[in-house]
C-alpha atoms as a PDB file:
ATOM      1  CA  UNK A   1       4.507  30.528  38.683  1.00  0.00           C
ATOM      2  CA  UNK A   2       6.667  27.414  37.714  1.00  0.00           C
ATOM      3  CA  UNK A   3       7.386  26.889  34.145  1.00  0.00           C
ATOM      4  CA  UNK A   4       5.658  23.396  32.834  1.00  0.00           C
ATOM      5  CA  UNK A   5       3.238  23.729  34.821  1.00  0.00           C
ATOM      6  CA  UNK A   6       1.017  23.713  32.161  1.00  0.00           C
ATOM      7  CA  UNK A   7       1.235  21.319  29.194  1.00  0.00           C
ATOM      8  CA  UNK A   8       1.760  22.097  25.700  1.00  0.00           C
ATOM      9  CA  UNK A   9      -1.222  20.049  23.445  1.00  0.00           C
ATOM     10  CA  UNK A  10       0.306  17.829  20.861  1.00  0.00           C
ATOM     11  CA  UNK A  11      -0.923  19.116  17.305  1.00  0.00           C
ATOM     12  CA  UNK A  12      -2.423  15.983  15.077  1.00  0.00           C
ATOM     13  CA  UNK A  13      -2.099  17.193  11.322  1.00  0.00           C
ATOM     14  CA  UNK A  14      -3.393  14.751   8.894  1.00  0.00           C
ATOM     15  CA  UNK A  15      -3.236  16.056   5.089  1.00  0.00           C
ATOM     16  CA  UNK A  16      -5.340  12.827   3.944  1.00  0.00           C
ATOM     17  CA  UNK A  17      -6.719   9.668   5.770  1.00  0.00           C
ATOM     18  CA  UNK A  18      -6.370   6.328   3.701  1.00  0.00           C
ATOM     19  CA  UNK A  19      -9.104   3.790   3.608  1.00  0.00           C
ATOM     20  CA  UNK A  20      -8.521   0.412   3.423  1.00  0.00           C
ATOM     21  CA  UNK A  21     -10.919  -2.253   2.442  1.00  0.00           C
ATOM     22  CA  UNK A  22      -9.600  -5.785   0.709  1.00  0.00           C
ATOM     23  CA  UNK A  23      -6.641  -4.566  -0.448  1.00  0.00           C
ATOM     24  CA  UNK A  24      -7.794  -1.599  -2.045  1.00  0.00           C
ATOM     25  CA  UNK A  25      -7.028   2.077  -0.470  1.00  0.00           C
ATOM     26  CA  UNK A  26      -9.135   5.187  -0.894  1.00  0.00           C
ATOM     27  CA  UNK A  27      -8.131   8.746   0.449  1.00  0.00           C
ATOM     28  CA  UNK A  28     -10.376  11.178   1.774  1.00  0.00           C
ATOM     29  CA  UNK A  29      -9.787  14.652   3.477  1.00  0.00           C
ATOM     30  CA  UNK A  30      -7.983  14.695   6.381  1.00  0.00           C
ATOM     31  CA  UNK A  31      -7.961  16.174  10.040  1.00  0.00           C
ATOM     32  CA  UNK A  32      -6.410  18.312  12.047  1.00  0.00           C
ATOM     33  CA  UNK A  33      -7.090  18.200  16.173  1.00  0.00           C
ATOM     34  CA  UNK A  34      -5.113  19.979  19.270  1.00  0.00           C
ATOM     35  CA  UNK A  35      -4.571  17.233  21.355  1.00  0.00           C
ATOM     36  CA  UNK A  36      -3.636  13.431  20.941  1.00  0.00           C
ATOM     37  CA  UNK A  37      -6.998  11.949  20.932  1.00  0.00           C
ATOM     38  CA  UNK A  38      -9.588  13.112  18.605  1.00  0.00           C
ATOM     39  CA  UNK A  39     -12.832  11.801  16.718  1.00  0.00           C
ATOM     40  CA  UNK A  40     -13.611  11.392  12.814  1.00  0.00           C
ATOM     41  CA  UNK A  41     -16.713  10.186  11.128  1.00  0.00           C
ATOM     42  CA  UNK A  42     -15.925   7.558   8.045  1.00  0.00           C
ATOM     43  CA  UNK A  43     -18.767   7.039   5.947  1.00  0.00           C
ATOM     44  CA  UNK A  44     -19.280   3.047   4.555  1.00  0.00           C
ATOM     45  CA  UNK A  45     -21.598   1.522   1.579  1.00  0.00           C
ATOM     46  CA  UNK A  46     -22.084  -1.661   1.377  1.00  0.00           C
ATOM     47  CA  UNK A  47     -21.009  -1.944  -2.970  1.00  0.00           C
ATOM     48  CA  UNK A  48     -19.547  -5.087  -3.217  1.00  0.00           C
ATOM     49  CA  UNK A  49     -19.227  -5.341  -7.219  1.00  0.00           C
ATOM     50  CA  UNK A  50     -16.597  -2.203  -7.150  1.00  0.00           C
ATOM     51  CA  UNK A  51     -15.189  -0.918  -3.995  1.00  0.00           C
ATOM     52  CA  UNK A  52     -17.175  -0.357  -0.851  1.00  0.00           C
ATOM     53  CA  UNK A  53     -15.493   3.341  -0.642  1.00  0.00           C
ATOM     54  CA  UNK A  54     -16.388   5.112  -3.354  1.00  0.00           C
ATOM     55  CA  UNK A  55     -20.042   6.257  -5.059  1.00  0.00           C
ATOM     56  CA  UNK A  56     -20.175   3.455  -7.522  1.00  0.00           C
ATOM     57  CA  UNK A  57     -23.129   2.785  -9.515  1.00  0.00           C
ATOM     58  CA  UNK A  58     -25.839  -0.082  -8.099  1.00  0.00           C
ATOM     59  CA  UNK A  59     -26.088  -2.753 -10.296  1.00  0.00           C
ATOM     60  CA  UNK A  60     -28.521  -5.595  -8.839  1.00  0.00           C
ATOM     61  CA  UNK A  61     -28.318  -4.781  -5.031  1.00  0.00           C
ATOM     62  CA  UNK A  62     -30.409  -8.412  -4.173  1.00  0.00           C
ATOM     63  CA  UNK A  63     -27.822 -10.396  -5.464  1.00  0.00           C
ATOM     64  CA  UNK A  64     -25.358  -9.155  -3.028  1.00  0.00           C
ATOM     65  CA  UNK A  65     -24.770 -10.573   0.272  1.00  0.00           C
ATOM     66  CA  UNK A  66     -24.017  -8.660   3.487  1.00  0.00           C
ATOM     67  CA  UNK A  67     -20.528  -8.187   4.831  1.00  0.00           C
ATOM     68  CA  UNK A  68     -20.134  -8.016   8.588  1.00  0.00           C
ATOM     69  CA  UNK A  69     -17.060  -5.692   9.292  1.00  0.00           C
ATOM     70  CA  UNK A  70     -15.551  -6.694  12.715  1.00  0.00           C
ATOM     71  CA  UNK A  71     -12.783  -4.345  12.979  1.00  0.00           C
ATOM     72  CA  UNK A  72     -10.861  -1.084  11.755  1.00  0.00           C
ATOM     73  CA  UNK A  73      -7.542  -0.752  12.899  1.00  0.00           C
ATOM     74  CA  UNK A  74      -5.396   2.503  12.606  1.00  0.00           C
ATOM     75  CA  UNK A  75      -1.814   2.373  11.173  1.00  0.00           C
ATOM     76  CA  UNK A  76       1.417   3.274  13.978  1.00  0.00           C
ATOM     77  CA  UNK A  77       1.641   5.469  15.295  1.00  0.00           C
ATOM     78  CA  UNK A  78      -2.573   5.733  16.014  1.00  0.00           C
ATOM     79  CA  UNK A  79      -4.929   3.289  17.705  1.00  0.00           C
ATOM     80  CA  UNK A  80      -8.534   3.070  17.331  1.00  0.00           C
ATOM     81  CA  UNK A  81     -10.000   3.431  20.858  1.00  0.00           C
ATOM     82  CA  UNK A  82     -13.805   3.166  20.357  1.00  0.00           C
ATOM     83  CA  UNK A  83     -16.227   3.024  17.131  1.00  0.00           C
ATOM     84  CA  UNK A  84     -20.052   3.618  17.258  1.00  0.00           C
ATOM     85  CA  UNK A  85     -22.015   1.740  16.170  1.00  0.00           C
ATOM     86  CA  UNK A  86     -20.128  -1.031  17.849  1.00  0.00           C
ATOM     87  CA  UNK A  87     -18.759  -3.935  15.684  1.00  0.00           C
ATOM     88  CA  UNK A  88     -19.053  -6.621  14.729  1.00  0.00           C
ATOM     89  CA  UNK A  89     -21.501  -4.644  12.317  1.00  0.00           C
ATOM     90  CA  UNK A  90     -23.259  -6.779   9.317  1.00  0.00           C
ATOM     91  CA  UNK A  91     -24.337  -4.244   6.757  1.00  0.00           C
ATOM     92  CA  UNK A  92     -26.723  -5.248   3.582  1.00  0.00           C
ATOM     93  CA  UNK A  93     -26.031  -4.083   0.348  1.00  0.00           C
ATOM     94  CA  UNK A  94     -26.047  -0.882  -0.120  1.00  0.00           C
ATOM     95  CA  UNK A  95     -26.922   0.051   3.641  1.00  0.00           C
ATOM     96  CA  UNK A  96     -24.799   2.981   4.196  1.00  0.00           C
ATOM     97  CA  UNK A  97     -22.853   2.979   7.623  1.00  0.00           C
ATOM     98  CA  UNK A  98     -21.472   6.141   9.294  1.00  0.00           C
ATOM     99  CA  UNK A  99     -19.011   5.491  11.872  1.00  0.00           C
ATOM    100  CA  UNK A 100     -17.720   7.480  14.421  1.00  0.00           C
ATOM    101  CA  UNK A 101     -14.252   6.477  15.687  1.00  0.00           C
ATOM    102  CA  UNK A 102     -12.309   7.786  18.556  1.00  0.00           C
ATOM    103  CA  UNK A 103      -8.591   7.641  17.637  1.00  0.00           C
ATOM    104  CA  UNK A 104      -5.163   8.471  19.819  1.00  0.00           C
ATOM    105  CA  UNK A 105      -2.156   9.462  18.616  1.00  0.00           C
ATOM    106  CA  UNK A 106       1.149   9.608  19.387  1.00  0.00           C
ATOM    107  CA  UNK A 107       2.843  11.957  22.621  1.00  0.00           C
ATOM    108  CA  UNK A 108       4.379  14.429  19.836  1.00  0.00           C
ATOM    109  CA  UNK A 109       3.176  16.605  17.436  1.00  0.00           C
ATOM    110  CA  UNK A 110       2.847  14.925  14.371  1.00  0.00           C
ATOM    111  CA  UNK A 111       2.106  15.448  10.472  1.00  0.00           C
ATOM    112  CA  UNK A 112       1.291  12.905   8.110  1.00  0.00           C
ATOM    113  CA  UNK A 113      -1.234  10.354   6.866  1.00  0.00           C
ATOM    114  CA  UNK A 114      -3.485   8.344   8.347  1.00  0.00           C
ATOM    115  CA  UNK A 115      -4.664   4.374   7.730  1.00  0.00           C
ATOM    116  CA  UNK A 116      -7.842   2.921   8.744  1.00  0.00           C
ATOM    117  CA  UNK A 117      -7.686  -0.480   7.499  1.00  0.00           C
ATOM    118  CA  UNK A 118     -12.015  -2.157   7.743  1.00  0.00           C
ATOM    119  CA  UNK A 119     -11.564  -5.839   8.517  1.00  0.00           C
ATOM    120  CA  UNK A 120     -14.473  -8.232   7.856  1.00  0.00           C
ATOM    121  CA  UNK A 121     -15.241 -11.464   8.846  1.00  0.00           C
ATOM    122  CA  UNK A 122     -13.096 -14.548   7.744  1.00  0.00           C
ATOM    123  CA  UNK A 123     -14.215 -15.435   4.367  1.00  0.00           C
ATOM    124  CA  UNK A 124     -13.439 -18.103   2.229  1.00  0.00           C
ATOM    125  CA  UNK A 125     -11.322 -17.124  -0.954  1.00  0.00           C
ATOM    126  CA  UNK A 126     -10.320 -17.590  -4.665  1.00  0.00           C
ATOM    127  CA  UNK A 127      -7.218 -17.117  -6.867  1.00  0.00           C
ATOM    128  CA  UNK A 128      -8.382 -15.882 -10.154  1.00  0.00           C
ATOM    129  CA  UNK A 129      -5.540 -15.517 -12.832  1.00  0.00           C
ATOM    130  CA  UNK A 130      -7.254 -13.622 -16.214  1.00  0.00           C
ATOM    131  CA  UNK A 131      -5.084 -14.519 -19.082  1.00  0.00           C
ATOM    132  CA  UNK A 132      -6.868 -12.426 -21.662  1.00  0.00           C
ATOM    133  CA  UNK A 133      -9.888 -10.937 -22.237  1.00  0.00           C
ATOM    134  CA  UNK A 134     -11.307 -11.911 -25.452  1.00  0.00           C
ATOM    135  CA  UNK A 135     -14.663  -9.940 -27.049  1.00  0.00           C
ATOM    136  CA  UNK A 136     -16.691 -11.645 -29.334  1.00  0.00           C
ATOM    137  CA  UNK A 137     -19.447  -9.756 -31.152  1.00  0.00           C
ATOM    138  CA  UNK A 138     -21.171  -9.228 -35.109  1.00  0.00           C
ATOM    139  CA  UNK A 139     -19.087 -12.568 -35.898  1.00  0.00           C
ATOM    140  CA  UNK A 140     -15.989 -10.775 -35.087  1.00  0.00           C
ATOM    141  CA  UNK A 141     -13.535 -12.166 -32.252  1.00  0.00           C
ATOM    142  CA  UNK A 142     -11.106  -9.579 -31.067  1.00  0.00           C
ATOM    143  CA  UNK A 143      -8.103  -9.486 -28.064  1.00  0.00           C
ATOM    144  CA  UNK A 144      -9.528  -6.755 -26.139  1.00  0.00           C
ATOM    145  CA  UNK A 145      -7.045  -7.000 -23.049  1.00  0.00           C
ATOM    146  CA  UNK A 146      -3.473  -9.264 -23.520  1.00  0.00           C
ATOM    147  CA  UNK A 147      -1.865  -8.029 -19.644  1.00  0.00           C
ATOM    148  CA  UNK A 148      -2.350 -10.956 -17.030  1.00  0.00           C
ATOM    149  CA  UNK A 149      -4.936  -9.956 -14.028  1.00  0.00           C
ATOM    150  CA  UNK A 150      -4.587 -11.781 -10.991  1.00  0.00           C
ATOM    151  CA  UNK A 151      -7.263 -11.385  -7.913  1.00  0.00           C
ATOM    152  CA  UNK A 152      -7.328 -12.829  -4.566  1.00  0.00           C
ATOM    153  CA  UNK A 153     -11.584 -12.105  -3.994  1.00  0.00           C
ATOM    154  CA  UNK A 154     -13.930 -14.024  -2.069  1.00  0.00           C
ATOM    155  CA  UNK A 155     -16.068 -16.660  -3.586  1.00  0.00           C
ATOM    156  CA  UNK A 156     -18.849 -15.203  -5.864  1.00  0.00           C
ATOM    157  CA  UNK A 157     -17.464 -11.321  -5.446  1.00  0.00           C
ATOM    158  CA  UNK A 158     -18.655  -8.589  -8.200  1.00  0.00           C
ATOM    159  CA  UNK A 159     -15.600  -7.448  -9.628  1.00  0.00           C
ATOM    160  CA  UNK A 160     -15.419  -5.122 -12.511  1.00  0.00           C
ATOM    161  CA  UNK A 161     -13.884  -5.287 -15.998  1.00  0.00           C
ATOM    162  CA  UNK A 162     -13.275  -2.593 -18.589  1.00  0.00           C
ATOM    163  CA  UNK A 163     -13.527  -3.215 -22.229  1.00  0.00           C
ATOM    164  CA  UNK A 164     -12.557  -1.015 -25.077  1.00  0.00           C
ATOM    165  CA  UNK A 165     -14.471  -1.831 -27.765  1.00  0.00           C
ATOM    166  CA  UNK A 166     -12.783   0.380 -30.797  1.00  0.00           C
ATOM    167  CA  UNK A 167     -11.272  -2.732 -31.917  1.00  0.00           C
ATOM    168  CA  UNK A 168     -14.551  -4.295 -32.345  1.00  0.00           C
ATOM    169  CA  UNK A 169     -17.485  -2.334 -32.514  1.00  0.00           C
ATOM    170  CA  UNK A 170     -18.452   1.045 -35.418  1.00  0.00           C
ATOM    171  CA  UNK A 171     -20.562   4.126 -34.443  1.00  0.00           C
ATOM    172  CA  UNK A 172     -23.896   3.337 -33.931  1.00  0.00           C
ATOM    173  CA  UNK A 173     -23.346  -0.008 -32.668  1.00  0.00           C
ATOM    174  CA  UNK A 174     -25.689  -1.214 -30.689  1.00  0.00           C
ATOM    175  CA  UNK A 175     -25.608  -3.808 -28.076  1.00  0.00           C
ATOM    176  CA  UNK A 176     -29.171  -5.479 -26.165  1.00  0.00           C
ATOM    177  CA  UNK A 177     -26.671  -8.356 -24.745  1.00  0.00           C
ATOM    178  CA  UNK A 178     -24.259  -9.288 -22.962  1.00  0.00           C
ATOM    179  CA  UNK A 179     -22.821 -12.791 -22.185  1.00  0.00           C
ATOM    180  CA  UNK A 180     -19.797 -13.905 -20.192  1.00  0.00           C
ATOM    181  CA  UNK A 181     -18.495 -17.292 -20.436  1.00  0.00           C
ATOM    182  CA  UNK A 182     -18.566 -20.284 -17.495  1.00  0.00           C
ATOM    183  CA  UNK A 183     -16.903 -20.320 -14.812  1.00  0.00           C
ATOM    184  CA  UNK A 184     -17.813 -16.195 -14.839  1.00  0.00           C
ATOM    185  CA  UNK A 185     -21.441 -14.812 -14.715  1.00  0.00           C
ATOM    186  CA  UNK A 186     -22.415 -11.293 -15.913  1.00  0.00           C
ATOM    187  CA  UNK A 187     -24.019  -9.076 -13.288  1.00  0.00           C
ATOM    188  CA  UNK A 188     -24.475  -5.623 -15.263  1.00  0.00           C
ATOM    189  CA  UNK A 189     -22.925  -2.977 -16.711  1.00  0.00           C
ATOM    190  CA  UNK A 190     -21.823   0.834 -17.877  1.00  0.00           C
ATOM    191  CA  UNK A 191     -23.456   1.924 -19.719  1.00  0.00           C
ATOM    192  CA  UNK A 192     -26.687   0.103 -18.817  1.00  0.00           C
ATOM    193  CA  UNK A 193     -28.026  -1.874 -21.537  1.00  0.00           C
ATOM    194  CA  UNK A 194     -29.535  -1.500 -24.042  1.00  0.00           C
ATOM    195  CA  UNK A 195     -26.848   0.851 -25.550  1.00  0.00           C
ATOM    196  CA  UNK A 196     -25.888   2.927 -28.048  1.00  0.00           C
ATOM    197  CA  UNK A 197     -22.133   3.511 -29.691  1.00  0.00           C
ATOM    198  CA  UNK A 198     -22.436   7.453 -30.253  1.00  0.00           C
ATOM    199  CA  UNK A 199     -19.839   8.914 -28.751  1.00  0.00           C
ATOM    200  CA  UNK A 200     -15.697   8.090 -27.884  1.00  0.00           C
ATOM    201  CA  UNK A 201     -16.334   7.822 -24.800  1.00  0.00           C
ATOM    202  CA  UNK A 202     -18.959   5.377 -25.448  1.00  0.00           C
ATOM    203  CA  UNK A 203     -16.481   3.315 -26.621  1.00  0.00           C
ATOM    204  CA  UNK A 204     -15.699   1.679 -23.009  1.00  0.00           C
ATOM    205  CA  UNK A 205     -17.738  -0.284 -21.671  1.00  0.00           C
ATOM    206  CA  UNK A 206     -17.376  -1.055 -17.712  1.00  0.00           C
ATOM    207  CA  UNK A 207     -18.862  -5.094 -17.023  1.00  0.00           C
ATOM    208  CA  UNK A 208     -19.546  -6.028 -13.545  1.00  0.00           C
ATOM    209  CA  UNK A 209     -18.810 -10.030 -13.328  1.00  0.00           C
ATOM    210  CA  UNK A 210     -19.557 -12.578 -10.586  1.00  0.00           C
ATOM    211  CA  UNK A 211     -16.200 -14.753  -9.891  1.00  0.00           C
ATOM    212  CA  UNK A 212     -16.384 -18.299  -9.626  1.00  0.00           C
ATOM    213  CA  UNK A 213     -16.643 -20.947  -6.543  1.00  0.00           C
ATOM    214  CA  UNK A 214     -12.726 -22.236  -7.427  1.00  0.00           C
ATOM    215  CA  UNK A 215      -9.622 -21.417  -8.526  1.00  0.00           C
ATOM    216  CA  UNK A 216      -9.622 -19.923 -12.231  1.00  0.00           C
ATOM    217  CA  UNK A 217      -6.601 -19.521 -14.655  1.00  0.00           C
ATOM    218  CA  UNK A 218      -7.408 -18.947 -18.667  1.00  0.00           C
ATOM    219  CA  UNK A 219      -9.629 -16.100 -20.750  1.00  0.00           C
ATOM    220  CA  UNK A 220     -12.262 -14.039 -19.679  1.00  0.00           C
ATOM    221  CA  UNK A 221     -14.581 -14.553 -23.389  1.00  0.00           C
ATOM    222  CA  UNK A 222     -17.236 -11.556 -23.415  1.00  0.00           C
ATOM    223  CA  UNK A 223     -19.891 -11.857 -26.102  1.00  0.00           C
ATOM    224  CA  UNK A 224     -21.962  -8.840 -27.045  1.00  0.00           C
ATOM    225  CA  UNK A 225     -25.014  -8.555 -29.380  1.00  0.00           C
END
C-alpha cells in the first residue's frame, strides 16, 4: 500500500469564538472539529438597549424596533459557507434566533480564535459625545461621571449608563423617579423603580436611555426623586 494514500484530517481547535455585533465583541466557548469544515450553533436576542449577546434584563420590549441581520462573516482564515435560517433575517425584540452556521477553515491544522462578526442592515447613524454626567436629586447637584463618552449608535438606540450615586444619595434613599434631560429620553432602569438605597451595592444604579435623532455634544443631566 502507497503511503498518502490516505489523508491526514486537519484538526480545527478553537479555545473561544468572538461575537461581534456594532462594535461590541462577546466570547463564548469554543470548538474543536477533525476536519476543515464544521458546524456551530450561535444563539441571538434581539436586546437592543444593552448588547444583543448577552442575557440582559428587558426593559420595555414594545418600544424597540426590529433589526434585520443580513450577514455574519467569519474572520481569515474561516468563511461562513451556509447559515439556517437563511438571512436576511428581521428579528423583533426580544425574539431569540438560533443559527446554525456551516464554517471552513483553513488546509492546516490550526489553533486559535474565532470571529463571527453579525451585520445588519444599513442604518442611519449618530455621533454622541457625553461630556459629563451630571445627577441632580433632594436639591443636590452632583458630577457623577467627568471622563468624555463618545458613541457612534443608530438613531433612537437604548444605550445604557451607570451612575454611582454615593456622592449623592444616604441609606434609605429612595427614588419613585427618574428624569433625563432633552435631547435624551429615559427608557428604564436597574434596579427597577421604585427603589430602595439599602445596600452598597445598591448604590449603582444602571439607566437605560434612548439617544437622540442628531448629533449630540454636552452633559447627560439625570434627575432622581
Amino acid at each position: 500500500m502507497k503511503l498518502g494514500l490516505f489523508k491526514k484530517k486537519k484538526m480545527i481547535s478553537i479555545p473561544a469564538v468572538n461575537l461581534k455585533f456594532r462594535g461590541e465583541i462577546h466570547t463564548v466557548e469554543g470548538v474543536s472539529a477533525e476536519g476543515k469544515i464544521f458546524s456551530m450553533v450561535v444563539p441571538f436576542t434581539n436586546r437592543p438597549y444593552a448588547n444583543s449577546l448577552t442575557e440582559a434584563e428587558i426593559i420595555k420590549p414594545s418600544d424597540f424596533e426590529p433589526i434585520v441581520i443580513n450577514g455574519i462573516q467569519a474572520s481569515q482564515p474561516f468563511r461562513v459557507l451556509a447559515i439556517e435560517p437563511s438571512i436576511p433575517r428581521r428579528i423583533t425584540s426580544e425574539e431569540r434566533v438560533e443559527f446554525k452556521i456551516s464554517v471552513e477553515g483553513p488546509d492546516y491544522n490550526y489553533s486559535g480564535p474565532l470571529t463571527l462578526e453579525f451585520q445588519e442592515e444599513n442604518r442611519e447613524f449618530v455621533h454622541v459625545e457625553i461630556t459629563k454626567v451630571i445627577v441632580n436629586s433632594y436639591g443636590r447637584s452632583v458630577e457623577a461621571e467627568s471622563a468624555l463618552n463618545m458613541l457612534n449608535v443608530p438613531k433612537n438606540h437604548i444605550f445604557q449608563q451607570n451612575l454611582q450615586l454615593m456622592k449623592i444619595l444616604n441609606y434609605g434613599s429612595k427614588v419613585v423617579k427618574i428624569n433625563v434631560d432633552q435631547p435624551f429620553e429615559f427608557e428604564g432602569s436597574n434596579p427597577k423603580l421604585p427603589f430602595v438605597i439599602n445596600d452598597a451595592g445598591s448604590f449603582v444604579l444602571s439607566i437605560y436611555i434612548k439617544a437622540p435623532e442628531s448629533n449630540f455634544s454636552g452633559p447627560l443631566v439625570v434627575s432622581l426623586s
